[in-house]
Structures are given as C-alpha cells and as structure tokens.
Protein backbone atom coordinates (compact mmCIF):
# COMPACT_ATOMS: atom_id res chain seq x y z
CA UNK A 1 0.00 0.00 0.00
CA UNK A 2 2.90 2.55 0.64
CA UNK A 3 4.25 1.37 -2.65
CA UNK A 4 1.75 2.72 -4.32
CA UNK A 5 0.94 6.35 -2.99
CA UNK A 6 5.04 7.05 -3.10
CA UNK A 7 4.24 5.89 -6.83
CA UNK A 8 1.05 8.35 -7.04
CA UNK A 9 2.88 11.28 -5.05
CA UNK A 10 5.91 10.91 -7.03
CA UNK A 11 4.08 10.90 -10.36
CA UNK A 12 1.54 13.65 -9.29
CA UNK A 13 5.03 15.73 -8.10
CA UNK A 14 5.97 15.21 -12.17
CA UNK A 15 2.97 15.94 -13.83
CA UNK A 16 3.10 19.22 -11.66
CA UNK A 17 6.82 19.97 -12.88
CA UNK A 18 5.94 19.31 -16.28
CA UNK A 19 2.93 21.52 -16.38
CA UNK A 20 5.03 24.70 -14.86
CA UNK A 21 7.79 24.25 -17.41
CA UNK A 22 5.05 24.32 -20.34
CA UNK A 23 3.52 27.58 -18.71
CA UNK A 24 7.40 28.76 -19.25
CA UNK A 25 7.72 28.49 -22.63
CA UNK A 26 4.29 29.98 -23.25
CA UNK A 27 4.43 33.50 -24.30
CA UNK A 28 4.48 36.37 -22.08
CA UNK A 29 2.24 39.12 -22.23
CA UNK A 30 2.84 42.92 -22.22
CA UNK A 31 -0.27 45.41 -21.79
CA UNK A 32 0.16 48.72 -23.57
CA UNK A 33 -2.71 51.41 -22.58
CA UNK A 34 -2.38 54.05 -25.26
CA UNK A 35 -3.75 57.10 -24.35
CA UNK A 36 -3.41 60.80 -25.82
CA UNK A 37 -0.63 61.20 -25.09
CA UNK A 38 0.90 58.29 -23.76
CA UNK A 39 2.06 54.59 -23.98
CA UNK A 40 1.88 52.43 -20.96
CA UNK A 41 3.04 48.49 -20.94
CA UNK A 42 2.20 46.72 -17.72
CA UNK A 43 6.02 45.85 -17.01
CA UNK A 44 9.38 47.46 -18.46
CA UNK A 45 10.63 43.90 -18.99
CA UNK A 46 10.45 40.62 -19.97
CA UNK A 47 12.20 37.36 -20.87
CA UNK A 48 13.83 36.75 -24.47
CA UNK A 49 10.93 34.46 -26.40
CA UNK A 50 7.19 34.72 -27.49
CA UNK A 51 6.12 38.39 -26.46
CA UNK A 52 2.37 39.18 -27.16
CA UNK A 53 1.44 42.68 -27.14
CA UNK A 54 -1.70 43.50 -26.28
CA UNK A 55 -2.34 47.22 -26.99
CA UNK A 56 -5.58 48.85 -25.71
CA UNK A 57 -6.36 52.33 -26.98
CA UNK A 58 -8.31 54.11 -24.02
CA UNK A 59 -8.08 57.22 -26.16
CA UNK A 60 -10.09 59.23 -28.38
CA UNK A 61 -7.80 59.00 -31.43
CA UNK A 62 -6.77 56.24 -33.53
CA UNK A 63 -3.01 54.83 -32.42
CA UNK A 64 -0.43 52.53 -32.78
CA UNK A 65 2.30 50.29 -31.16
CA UNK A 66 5.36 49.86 -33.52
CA UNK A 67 7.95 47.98 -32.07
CA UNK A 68 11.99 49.01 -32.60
CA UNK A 69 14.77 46.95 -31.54
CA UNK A 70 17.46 49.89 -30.96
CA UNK A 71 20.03 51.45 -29.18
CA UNK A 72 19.41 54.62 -29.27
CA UNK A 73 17.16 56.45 -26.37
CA UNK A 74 13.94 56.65 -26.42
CA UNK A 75 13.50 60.67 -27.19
CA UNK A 76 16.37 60.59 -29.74
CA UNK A 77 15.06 57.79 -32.50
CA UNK A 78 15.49 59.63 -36.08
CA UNK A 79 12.90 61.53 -37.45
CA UNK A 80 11.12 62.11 -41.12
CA UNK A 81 11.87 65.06 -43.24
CA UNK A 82 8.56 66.53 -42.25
CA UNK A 83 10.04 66.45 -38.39
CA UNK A 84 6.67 64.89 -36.78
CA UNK A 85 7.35 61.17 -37.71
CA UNK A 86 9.54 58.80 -36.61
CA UNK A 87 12.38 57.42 -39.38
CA UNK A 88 11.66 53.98 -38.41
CA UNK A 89 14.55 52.28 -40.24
CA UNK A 90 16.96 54.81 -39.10
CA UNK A 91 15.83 53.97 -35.78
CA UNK A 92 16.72 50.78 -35.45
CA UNK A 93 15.48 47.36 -36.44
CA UNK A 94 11.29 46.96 -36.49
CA UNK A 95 10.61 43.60 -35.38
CA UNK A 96 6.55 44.14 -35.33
CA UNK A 97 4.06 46.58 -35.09
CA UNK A 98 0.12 46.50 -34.20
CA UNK A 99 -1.48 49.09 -35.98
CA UNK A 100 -5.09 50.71 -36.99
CA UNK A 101 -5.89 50.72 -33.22
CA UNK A 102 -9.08 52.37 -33.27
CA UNK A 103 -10.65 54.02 -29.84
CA UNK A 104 -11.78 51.77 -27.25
CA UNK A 105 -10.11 48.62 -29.60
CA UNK A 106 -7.67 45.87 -28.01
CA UNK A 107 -5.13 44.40 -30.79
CA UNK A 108 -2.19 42.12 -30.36
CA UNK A 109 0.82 40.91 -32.49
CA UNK A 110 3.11 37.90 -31.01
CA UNK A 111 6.91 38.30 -31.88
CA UNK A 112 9.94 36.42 -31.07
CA UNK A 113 12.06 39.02 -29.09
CA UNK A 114 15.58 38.22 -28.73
CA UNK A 115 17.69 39.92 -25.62
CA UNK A 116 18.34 43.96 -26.33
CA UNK A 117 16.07 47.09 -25.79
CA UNK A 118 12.96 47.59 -27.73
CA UNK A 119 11.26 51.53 -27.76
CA UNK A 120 7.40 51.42 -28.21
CA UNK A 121 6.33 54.41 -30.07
CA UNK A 122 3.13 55.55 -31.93
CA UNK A 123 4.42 56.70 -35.32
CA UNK A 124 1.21 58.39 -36.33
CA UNK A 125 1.69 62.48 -37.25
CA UNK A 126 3.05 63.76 -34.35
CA UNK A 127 2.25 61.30 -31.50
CA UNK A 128 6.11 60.57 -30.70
CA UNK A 129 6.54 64.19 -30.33
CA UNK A 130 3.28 64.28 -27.84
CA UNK A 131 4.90 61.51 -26.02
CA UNK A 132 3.78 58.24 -27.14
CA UNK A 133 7.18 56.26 -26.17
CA UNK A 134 8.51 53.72 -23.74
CA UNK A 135 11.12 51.08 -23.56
CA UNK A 136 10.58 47.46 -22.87
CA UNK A 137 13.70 45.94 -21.88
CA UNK A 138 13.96 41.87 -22.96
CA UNK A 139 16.56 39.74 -21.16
C-alpha cells in the first residue's frame, strides 16, 4: 500500500513539474494602454521568447504600437523630413508593429524578441513628439 501512494505522489510531483515548465515556454504578455498622449506596458521587462502585445487604446484617437529593436534612447530615434514622424529604419530594427488601433479597440501581435532594448512608439503624425514612447527591456 505505501508502494503505491510514493508511486502516485511521485508521479503527481511530475505531472506538476511538467505543467510549470510548459507555462514557461508559453508566451508572455505585455499590456500597452495608449492614451493621448501616452504609452503604458504593464512591465518594463520581460524574458527573451514569445512576447504578445496587447495594446488597448483608451483614447479618443486612432493609435499605434510599432515595435523598434534599438540602441538609441527613447526621445532621440530619427525623425522624417517633415520632423513629426519617426524614421523607423533609421531607428533601429522593427521587429513588429500592431497598428489601426481604433478608440476603445484591443489588438495584439506575437513576436519572437531576442535579448536587447525595444522603444514602443506611436508613429502616427506627431504622436512621438506628444509623447507616445517607452522602452521594454527583454533579457
């Protein structure tokens, strides 16, 4: 009889292991409020993997959520000519984007984010300027 609960405990103990290592390699999620005039993710990090974005636009306006890999900081990326848009290949590297966010929408994109620093902007006419930026940093 003790045989077999040590048995049971010991493969209950597994199946419990196994299911927390398959919630690791799940993606991770990242909440972005956009808001005139701001972008807010729920965390300012995140592990190297499957990233969803979930962007919610509690504003008025239509936004977006492009996503650069860069170095550079997040109120110097390169603008446009016309000085009110980001340059986004000058920027840096744009690994995804969720765009056409209309008010009171949720959208999401899932990317494969290797380690570095990622800005968030909204590139629409002027909403970098009005501060639609953030960095998430992915380790």
């Amino acid at each position: 009889m003790f045989q077999k609960v040590l048995v049971l405990g010991i493969g209950l103990s597994l199946l419990f292991l196994m299911a927390s290592c398959t919630t690791a390699a799940e993606a991770s999620t990242v909440r972005v409020t956009a808001n005139e005039w701001s972008l807010a993710p729920d965390r300012s990090s995140v592990r190297a993997g499957q990233v969803t974005l979930e962007a919610m636009n509690q504003g008025r306006a239509g936004h977006e959520v492009v996503v650069l890999k860069t170095d550079l900081a997040a109120d110097a990326l390169k603008l446009k000519a016309n000085g009110a848009e980001v340059d986004e290949s000058a920027s840096g590297e744009v690994v995804g984007e969720v765009e056409d966010i209309g008010s009171g929408q949720t959208k999401s994109v899932t990317l494969n984010l290797a380690p570095g620093r990622y800005v968030l902007t909204c590139n629409i006419l002027g909403h970098y300027h009005a501060g639609m930026v953030t960095v998430l940093e992915v380790s």
